[in-house]
Protein backbone atom coordinates (compact mmCIF):
# COMPACT_ATOMS: atom_id res chain seq x y z
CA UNK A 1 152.56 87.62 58.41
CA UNK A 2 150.25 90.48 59.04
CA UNK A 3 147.25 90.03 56.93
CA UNK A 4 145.32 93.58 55.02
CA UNK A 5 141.49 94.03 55.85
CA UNK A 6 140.05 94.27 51.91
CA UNK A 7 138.36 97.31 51.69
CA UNK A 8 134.43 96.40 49.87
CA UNK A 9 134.12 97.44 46.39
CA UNK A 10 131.14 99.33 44.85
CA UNK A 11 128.95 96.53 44.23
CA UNK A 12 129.59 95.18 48.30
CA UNK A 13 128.60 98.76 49.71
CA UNK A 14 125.47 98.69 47.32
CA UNK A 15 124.19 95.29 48.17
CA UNK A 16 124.59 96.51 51.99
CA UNK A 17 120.82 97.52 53.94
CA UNK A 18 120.86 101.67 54.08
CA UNK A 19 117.71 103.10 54.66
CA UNK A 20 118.31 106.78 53.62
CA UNK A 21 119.40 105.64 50.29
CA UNK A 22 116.26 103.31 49.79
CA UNK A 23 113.85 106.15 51.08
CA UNK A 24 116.34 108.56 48.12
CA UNK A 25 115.58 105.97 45.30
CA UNK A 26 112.52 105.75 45.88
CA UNK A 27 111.37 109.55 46.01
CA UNK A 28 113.93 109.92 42.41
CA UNK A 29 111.88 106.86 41.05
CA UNK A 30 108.06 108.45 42.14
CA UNK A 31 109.69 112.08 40.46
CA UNK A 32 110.62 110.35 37.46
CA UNK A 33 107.43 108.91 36.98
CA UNK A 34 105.45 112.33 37.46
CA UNK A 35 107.32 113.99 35.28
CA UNK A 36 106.73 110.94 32.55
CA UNK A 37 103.15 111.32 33.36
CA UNK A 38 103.82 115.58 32.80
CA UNK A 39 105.06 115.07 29.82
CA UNK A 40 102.81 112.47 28.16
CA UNK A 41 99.81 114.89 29.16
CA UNK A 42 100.96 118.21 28.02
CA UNK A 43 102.78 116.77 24.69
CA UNK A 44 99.85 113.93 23.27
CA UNK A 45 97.92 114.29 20.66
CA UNK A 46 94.57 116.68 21.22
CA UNK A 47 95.68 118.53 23.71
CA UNK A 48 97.21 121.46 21.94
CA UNK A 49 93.98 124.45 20.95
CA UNK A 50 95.68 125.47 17.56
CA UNK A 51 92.74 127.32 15.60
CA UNK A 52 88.96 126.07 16.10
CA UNK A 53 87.38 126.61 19.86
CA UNK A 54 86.53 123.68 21.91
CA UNK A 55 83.11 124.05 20.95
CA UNK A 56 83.07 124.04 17.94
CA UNK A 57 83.49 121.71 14.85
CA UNK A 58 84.64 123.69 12.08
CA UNK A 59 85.35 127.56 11.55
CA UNK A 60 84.24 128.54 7.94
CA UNK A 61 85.16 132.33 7.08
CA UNK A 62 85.14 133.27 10.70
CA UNK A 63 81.77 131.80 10.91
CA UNK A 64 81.24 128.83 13.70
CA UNK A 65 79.36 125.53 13.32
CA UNK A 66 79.06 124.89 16.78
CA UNK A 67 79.57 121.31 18.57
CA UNK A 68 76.17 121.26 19.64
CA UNK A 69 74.54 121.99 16.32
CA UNK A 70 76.67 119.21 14.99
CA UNK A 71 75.69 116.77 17.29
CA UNK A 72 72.08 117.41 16.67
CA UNK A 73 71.75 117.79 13.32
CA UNK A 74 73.47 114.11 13.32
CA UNK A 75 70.95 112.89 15.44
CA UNK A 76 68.19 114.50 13.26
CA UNK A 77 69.82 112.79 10.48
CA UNK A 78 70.51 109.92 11.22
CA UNK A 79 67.06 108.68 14.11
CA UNK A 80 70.46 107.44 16.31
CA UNK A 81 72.08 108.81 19.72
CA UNK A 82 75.37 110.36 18.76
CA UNK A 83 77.16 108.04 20.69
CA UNK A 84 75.87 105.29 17.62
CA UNK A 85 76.80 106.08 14.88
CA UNK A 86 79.74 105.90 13.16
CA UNK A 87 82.59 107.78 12.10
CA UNK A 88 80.87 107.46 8.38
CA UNK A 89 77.82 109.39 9.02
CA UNK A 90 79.27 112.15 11.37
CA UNK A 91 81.79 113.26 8.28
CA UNK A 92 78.54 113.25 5.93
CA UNK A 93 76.51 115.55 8.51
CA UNK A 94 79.59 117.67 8.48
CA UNK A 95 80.36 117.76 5.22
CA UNK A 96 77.13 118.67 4.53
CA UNK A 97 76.84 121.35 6.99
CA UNK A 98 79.94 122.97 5.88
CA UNK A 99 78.64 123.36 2.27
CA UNK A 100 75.76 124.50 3.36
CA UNK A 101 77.49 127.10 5.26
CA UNK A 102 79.84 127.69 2.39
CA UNK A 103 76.36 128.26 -0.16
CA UNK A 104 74.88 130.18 2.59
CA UNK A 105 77.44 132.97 2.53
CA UNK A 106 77.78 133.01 -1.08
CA UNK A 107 73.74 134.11 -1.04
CA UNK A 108 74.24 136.68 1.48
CA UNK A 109 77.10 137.86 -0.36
CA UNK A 110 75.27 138.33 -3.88
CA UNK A 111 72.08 139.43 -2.13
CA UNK A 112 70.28 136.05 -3.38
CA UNK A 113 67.23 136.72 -1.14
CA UNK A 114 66.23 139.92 -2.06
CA UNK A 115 66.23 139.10 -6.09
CA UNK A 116 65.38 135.78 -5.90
CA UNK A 117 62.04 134.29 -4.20
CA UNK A 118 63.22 130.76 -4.42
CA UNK A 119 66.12 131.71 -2.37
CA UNK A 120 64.05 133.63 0.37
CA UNK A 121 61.66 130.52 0.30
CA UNK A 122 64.63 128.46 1.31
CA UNK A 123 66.17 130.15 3.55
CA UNK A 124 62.50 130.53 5.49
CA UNK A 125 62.62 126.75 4.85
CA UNK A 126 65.92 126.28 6.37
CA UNK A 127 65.42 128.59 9.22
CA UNK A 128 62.23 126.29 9.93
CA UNK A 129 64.78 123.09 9.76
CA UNK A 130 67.36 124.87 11.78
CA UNK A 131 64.45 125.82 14.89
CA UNK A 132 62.88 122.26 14.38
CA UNK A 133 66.74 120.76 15.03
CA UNK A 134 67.05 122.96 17.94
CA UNK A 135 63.48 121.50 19.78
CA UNK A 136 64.90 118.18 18.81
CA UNK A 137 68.20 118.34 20.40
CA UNK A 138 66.72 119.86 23.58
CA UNK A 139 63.84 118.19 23.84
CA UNK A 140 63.27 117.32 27.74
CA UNK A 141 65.18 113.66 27.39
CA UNK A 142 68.25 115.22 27.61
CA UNK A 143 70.28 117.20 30.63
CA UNK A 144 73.59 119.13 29.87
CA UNK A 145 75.88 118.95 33.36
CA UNK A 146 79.19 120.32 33.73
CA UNK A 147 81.95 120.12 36.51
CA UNK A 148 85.16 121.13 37.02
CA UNK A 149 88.13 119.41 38.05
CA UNK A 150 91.67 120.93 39.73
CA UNK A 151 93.77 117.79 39.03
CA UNK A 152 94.37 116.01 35.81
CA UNK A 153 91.77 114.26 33.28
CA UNK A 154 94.33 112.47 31.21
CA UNK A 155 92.38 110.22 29.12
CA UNK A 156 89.39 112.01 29.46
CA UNK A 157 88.16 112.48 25.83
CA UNK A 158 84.95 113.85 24.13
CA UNK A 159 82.53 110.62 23.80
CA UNK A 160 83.51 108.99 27.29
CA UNK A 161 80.41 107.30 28.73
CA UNK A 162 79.22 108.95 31.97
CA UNK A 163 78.30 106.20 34.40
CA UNK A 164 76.26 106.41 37.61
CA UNK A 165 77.33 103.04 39.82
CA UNK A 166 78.27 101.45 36.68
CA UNK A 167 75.61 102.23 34.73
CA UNK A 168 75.69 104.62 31.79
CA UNK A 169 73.51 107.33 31.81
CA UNK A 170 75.31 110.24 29.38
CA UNK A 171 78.39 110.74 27.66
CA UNK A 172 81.21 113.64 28.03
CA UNK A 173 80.71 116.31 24.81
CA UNK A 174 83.57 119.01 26.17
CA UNK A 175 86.57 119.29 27.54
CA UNK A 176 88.26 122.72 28.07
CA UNK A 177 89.81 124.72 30.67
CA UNK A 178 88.13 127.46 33.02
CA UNK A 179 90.53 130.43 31.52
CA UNK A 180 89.34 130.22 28.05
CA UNK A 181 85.45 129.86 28.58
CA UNK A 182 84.91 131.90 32.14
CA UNK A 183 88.00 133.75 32.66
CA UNK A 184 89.42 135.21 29.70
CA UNK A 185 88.65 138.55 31.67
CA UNK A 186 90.97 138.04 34.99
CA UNK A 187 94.46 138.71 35.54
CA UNK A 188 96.29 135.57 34.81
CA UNK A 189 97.50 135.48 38.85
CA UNK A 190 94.23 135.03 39.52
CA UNK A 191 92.63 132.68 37.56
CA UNK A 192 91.56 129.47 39.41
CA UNK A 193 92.43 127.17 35.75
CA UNK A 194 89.95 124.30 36.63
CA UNK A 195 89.12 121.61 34.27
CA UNK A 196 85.31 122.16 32.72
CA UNK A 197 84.00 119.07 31.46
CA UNK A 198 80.46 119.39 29.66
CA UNK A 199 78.42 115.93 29.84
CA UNK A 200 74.89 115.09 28.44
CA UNK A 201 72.44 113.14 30.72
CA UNK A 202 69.97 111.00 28.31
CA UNK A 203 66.86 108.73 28.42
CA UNK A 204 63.91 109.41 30.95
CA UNK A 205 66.46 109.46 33.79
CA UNK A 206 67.23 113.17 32.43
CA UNK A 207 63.94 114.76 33.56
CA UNK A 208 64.58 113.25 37.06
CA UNK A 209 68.14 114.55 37.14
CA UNK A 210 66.64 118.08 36.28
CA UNK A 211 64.20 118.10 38.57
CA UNK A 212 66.16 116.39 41.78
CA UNK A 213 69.59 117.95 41.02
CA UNK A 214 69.96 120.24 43.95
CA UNK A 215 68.44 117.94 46.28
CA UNK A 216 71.58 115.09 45.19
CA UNK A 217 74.15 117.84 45.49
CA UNK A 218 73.58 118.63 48.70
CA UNK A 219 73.24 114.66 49.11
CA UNK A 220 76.87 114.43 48.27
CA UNK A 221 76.20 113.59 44.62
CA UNK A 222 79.57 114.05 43.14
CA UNK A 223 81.68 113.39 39.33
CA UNK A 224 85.22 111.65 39.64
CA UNK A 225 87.17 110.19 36.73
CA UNK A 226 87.63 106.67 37.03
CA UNK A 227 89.59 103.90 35.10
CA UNK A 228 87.47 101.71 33.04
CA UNK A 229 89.83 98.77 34.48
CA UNK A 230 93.93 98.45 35.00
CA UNK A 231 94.80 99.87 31.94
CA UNK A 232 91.58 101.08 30.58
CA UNK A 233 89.92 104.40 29.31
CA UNK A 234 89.14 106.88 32.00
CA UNK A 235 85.21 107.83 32.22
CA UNK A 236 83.44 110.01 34.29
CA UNK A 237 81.84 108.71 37.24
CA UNK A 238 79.10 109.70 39.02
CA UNK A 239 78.05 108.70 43.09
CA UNK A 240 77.24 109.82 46.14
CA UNK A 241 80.15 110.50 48.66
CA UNK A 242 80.54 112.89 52.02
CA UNK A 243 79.52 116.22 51.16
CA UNK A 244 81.81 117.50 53.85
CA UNK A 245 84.46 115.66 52.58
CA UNK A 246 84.17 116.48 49.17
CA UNK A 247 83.24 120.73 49.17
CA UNK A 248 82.51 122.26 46.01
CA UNK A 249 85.44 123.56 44.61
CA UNK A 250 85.38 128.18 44.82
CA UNK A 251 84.44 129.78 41.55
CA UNK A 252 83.57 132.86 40.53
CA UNK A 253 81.29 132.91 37.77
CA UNK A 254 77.82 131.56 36.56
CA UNK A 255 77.82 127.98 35.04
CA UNK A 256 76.29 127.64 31.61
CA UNK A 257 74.58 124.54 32.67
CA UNK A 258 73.51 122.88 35.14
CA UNK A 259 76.32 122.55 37.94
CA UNK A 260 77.50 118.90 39.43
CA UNK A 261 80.79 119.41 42.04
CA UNK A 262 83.64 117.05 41.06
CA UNK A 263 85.45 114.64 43.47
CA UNK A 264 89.15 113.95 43.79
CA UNK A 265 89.87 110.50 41.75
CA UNK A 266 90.85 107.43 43.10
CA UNK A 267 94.61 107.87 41.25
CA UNK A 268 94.65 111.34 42.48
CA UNK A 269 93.86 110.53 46.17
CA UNK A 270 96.52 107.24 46.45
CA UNK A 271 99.64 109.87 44.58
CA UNK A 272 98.72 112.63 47.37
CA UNK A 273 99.08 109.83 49.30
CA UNK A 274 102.66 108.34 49.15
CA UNK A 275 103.82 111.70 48.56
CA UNK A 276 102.36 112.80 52.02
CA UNK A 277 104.44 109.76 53.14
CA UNK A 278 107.45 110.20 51.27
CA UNK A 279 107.25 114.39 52.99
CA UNK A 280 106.68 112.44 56.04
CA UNK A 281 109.72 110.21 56.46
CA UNK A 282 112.12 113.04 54.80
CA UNK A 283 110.91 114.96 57.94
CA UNK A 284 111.28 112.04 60.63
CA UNK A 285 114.73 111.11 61.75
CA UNK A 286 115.42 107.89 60.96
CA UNK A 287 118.99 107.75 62.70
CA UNK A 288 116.72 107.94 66.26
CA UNK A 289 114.18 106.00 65.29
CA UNK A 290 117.57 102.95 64.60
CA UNK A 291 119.04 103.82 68.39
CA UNK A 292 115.84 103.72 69.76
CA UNK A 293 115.27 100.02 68.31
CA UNK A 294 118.51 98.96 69.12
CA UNK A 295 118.07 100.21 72.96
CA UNK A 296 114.49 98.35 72.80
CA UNK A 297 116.10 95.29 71.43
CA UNK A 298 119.34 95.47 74.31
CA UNK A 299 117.08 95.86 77.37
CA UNK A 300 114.68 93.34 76.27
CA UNK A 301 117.49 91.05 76.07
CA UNK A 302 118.39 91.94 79.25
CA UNK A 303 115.02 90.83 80.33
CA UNK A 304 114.94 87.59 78.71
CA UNK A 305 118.07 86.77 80.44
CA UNK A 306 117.34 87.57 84.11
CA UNK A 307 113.83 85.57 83.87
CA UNK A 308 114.42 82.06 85.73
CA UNK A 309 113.67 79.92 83.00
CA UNK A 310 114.42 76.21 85.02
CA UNK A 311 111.71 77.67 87.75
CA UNK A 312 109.46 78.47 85.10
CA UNK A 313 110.30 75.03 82.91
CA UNK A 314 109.28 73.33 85.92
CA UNK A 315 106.37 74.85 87.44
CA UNK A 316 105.19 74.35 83.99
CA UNK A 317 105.44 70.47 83.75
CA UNK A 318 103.72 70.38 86.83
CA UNK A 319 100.94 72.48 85.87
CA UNK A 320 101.14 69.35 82.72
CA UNK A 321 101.26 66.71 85.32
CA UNK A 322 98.61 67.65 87.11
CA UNK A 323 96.48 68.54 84.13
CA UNK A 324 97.12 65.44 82.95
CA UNK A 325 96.07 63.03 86.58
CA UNK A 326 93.03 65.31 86.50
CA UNK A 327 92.11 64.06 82.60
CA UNK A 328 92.88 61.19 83.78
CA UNK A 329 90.76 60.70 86.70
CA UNK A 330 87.94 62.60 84.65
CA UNK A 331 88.65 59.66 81.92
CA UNK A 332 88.18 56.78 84.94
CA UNK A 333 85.07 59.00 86.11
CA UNK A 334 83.61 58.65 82.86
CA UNK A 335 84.50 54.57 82.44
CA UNK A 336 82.72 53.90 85.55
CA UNK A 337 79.82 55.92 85.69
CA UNK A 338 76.45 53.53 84.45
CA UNK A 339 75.83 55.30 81.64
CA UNK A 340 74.40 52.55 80.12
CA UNK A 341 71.67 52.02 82.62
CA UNK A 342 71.07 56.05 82.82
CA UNK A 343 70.19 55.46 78.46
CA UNK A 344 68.06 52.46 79.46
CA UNK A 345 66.14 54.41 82.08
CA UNK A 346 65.45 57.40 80.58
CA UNK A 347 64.32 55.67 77.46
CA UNK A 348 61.71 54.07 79.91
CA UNK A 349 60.48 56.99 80.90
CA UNK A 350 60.46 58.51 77.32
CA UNK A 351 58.23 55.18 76.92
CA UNK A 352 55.97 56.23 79.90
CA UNK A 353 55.73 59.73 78.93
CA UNK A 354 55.05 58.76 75.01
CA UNK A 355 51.89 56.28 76.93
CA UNK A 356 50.90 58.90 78.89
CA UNK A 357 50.16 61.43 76.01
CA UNK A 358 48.90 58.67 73.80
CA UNK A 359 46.43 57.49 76.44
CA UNK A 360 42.78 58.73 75.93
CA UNK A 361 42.10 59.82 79.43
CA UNK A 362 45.15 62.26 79.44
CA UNK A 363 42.91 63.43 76.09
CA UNK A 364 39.88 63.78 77.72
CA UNK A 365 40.70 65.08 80.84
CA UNK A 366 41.79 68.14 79.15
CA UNK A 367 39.18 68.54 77.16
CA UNK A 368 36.92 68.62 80.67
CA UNK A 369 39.60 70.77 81.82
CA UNK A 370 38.78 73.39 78.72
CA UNK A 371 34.96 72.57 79.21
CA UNK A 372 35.53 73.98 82.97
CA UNK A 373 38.14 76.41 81.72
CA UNK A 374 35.07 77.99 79.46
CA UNK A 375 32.30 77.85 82.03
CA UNK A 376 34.39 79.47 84.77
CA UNK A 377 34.98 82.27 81.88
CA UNK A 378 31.03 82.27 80.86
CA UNK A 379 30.67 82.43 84.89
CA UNK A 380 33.13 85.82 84.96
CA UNK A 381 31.88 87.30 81.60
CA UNK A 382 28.64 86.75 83.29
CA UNK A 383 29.66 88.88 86.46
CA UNK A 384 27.70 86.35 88.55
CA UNK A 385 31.12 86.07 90.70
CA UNK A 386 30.82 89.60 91.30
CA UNK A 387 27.39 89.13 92.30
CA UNK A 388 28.10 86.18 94.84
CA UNK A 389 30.89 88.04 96.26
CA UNK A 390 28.48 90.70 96.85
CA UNK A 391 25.91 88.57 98.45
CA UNK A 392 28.55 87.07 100.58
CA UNK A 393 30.16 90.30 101.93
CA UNK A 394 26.49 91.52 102.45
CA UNK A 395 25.96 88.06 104.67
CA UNK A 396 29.25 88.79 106.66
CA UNK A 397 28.13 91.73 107.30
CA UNK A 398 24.24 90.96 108.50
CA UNK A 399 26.18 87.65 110.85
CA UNK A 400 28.59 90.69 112.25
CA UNK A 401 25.62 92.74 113.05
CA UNK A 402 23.76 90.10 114.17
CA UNK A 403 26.58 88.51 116.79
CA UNK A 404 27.16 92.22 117.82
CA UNK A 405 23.20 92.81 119.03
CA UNK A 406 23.12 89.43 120.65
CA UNK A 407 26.71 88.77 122.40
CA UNK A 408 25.64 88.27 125.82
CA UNK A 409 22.40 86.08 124.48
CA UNK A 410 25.08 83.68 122.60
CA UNK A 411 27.16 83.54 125.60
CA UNK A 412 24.38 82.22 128.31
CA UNK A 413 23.57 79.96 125.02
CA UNK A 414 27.25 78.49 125.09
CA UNK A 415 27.31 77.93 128.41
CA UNK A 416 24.22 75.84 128.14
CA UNK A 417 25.43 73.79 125.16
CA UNK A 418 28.25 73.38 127.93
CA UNK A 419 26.36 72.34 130.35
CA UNK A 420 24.56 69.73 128.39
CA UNK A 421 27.93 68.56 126.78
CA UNK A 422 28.54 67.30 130.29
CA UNK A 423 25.22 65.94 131.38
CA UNK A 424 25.45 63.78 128.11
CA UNK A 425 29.20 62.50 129.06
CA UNK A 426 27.78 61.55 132.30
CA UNK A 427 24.86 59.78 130.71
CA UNK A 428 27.17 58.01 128.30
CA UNK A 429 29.59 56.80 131.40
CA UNK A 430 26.44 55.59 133.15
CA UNK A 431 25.03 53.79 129.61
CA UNK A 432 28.63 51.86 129.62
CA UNK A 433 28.34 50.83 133.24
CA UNK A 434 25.17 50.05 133.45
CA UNK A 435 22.87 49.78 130.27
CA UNK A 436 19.22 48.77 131.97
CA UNK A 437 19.53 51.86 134.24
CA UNK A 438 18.63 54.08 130.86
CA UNK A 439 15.00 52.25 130.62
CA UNK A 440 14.52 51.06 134.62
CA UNK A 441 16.41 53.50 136.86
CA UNK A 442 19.14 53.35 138.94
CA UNK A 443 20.62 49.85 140.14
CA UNK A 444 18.90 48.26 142.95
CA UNK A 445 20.05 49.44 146.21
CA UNK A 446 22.12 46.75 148.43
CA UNK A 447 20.71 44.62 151.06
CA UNK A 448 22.53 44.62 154.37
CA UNK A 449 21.54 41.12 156.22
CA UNK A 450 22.03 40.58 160.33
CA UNK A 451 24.67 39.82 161.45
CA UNK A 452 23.72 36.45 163.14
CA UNK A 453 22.02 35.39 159.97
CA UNK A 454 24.31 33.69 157.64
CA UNK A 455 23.25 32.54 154.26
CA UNK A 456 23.41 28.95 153.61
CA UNK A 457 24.82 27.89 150.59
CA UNK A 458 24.67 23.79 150.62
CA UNK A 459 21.95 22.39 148.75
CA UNK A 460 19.60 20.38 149.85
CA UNK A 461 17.30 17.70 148.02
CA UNK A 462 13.70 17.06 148.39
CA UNK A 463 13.23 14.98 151.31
């Protein structure tokens, strides 16, 4: 009976390994998270400008209490940074300053100060207040910075610390966008809509910043945003990085304060990223790339079977063999050599050496040896050396003169010392031969008796 190939269900072809479709989830998923990301940044709370400017705090009759004012008057106030106090006393400075504002207007509007001397006294009064807040909140402590930024700051808020290398040296007082503070006057196509973020720099560090700014910019001092952890607030960050890595972003207008380029963030840079690699493997052909592997794989097979693996398996075990007779012999080497009596004899002569240096006359023989060692150095210090060498070459020289005027003088002079060299030999053979002939003479001459004489030699007695 002729059996039917099942065709695989959904769930079969989905488990299966497909590489376009993994590299198509994947780019949906990194979408769908962007545009969560879009969303949560363009629709949270605080984003939206609905009546009062960025900089300011309240908008009384058209009239402005500015940010700045705010902020100082609270620290006037209340003898604390901004960033200390509490929610508490910033509504009391404010509600304060609005009513003041509110009883300020009234005035002008019934013409208090020009009937009323009280009134004019106060408002000289206030005016005095209002100048003596102003030399307070810019008193030389403090450095305003701003940068700007063409990527998102989500989570960026007014209050942030600003850290440099983890420690904090400011906080972040605005947050606005290029087209409402410098470029309400160009053509929407071409505004560059950057990011301005004001920051304060406090403490003694300020008058440093304000003096050495231009010098750290072209440094590579730049301001990223950076998570305060995993999940944390973002702050603004402040370091030194590759100026020519990190340009200043174009602009074309004059900064209110002093000007501090911005970086890319870390989040920024690792998004542009993977979606430089996701661009990059939409563009590369992965259908190739899979032949290519599979030829790769085929022919290296092919390799692997036409290597001789028995010649190989045994030239290796004999390469093993004979690395193992030659740690063996090495081993047998070892057992045999006396190494005992090469420990015994070298701690005798450790022994003799130790004796040697611990005997006295080693001691004081180099002490003479220093004693000689200084008086040959007195001697050269001296320069009597120099003057002995002197006297000698001057003596060489007299003996060469000397044996060079009288040559043929020392010549007849050898050959007399010759000449007497021999006489004395032949006086010393005659001394060994005959000793009296030094003090008597010669030896007696001999005596030649006839011929018909014959000496008797018997004896006779006395008759």
């Amino acid at each position: 009976m002729e059996q039917r190939t099942r065709k695989p269900d959904f769930w079969t072809r989905m488990a299966e390994v497909h590489p376009r479709r993994s590299l198509a989830l994947f780019a949906c998923g990194t979408a769908l998270g962007l545009g969560i990301a879009a969303y949560g940044l363009f629709t949270a709370a605080g984003t939206r400008i609905v009546g009062v400017p960025a900089e300011d705090v309240a908008l009384i009759n058209g009239r402005h209490i500015l940010r700045s004012d705010f902020i100082a008057q609270t620290q006037v106030e209340t003898a604390l940074p901004y960033d200390q106090t509490t929610k508490e006393q910033r509504l009391k400075v404010l509600g304060e300053m609005i009513d003041e504002e509110l009883m300020v207007q009234r005035g002008l509007e019934v013409d208090l100060a020009a009937s009323d001397p009280d009134v004019r006294a106060a408002e000289v009064a206030g005016v005095q207040l209002e100048i003596d807040a102003d030399v307070l909140a810019q008193q030389p402590s403090d450095e305003q910075l701003e940068t700007y930024f063409n990527d998102s700051v989500t989570g960026l808020d007014i209050g942030v610390p600003v850290k440099a290398r983890g420690v904090q040296v400011g906080q972040v007082t605005m947050v606005d966008f290029s087209s409402t503070l410098y470029e309400q006057d160009v053509p929407v196509g071409k505004r560059r809509g950057y990011i301005v973020v004001r920051a304060t720099i406090v403490g003694p560090r300020a008058h440093v910043w304000r003096k050495e700014l231009d010098a750290y910019v072209q440094r590579g001092l730049r301001v990223r945003t950076q998570l305060a952890g995993i999940t944390g607030q973002q702050y603004l960050a402040v370091d030194f990085v590759d100026p020519k890595t990190y340009p200043p972003l174009p602009f074309d207008w004059k900064p209110k304060y002093d000007y501090v380029p911005s970086a890319p963030s870390f989040t920024s840079e690792i998004i542009t990223s993977v979606q430089n690699l996701i661009s990059n493997l939409d563009k590369a052909d992965i259908e190739h790339l899979g032949r290519n592997l599979n030829a790769l794989v085929v022919n290296v097979n092919k390799k692997l079977d036409q290597l001789p693996v028995a010649e190989l398996s045994a030239d290796a075990a004999g390469v093993i063999r004979d690395a193992r007779a030659t740690i063996n012999h090495v081993d047998r080497v070892i057992a045999q050599a006396p190494i005992d009596q090469m420990v015994r004899n070298l701690a005798l002569a450790a022994a003799r050496v130790d004796a040697l240096l611990a005997d006295p006359a080693l001691g004081q023989t180099i002490g003479n040896a220093g004693v000689i060692t200084g008086r040959l150095r007195k001697i050269a210090e001296s320069g009597d050396i120099d003057r002995i060498a002197k006297n000698l070459d001057f003596t060489m020289q007299r003996a060469d003169a000397l044996i060079g005027d009288n040559q043929y003088d020392i010549r007849g002079v050898i050959q007399d010392l010759r000449v007497t060299a021999a006489n004395l030999r032949t006086l010393s053979e005659t001394a060994k031969h005959y000793p009296p002939g030094l003090l008597v003479g010669g030896p007696p001459q001999k005596i030649e008796l006839p011929n018909d004489v014959k000496p008797n030699n018997s004896k006779k007695g006395p008759k």
